[in-house]
Protein backbone atom coordinates (compact mmCIF):
# COMPACT_ATOMS: atom_id res chain seq x y z
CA UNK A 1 -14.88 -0.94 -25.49
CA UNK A 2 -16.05 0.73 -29.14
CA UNK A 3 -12.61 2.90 -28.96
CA UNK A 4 -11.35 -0.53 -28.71
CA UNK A 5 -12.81 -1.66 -31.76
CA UNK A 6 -12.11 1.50 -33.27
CA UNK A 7 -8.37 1.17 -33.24
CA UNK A 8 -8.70 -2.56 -34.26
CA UNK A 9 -9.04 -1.58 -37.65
CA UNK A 10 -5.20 0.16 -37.54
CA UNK A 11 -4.33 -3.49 -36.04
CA UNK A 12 -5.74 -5.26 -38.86
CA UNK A 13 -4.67 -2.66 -41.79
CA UNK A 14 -0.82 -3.50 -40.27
CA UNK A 15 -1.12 -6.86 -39.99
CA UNK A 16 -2.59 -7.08 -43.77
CA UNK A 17 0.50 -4.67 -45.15
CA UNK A 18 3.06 -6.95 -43.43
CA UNK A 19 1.55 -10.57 -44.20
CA UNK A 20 0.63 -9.72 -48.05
CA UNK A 21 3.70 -7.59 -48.42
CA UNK A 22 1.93 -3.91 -49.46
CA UNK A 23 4.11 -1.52 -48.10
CA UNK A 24 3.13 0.96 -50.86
CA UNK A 25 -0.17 1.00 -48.94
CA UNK A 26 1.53 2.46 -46.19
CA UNK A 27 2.04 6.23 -47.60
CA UNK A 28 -1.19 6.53 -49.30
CA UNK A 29 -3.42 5.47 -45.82
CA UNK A 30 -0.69 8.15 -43.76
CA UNK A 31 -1.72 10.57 -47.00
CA UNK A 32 -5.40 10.54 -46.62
CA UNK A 33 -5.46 10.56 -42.80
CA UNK A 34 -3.10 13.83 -43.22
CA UNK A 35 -5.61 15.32 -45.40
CA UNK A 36 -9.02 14.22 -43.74
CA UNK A 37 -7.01 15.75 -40.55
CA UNK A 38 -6.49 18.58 -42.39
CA UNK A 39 -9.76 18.98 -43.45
CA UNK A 40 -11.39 18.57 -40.20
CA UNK A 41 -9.64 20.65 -38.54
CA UNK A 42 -9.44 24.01 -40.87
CA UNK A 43 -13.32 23.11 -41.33
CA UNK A 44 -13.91 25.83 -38.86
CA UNK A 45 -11.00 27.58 -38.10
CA UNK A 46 -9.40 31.24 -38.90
CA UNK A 47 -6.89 29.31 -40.45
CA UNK A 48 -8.48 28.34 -43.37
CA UNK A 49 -7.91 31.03 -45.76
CA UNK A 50 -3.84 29.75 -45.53
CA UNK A 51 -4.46 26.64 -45.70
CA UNK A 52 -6.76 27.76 -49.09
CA UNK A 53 -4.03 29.63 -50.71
CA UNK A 54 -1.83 26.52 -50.48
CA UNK A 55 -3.80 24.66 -52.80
């Protein structure tokens, strides 16, 4: 049931974007969850002197 509740919030963040008309909301949430993603995963990984030199 809380991963249930968990996912509501994607739910509710689409249903906001297509009743208020905010599309351009759409490519800066996909942004950030890229990059937290990102982040996460290269937190502990050999990977993240690559991912360093990108940036």
């Amino acid at each position: 049931m809380a991963l249930k509740e968990r996912l509501m919030i994607f739910g509710e963040f689409w249903y906001f974007m297509k009743t208020s008309k905010k599309w351009w909301l759409g490519p800066i949430f996909l942004f950030l969850l890229f990059l937290s993603l990102l982040i996460i995963f290269t937190e502990s990984s050999a990977l993240a002197p690559f991912i360093y030199s990108l940036f």
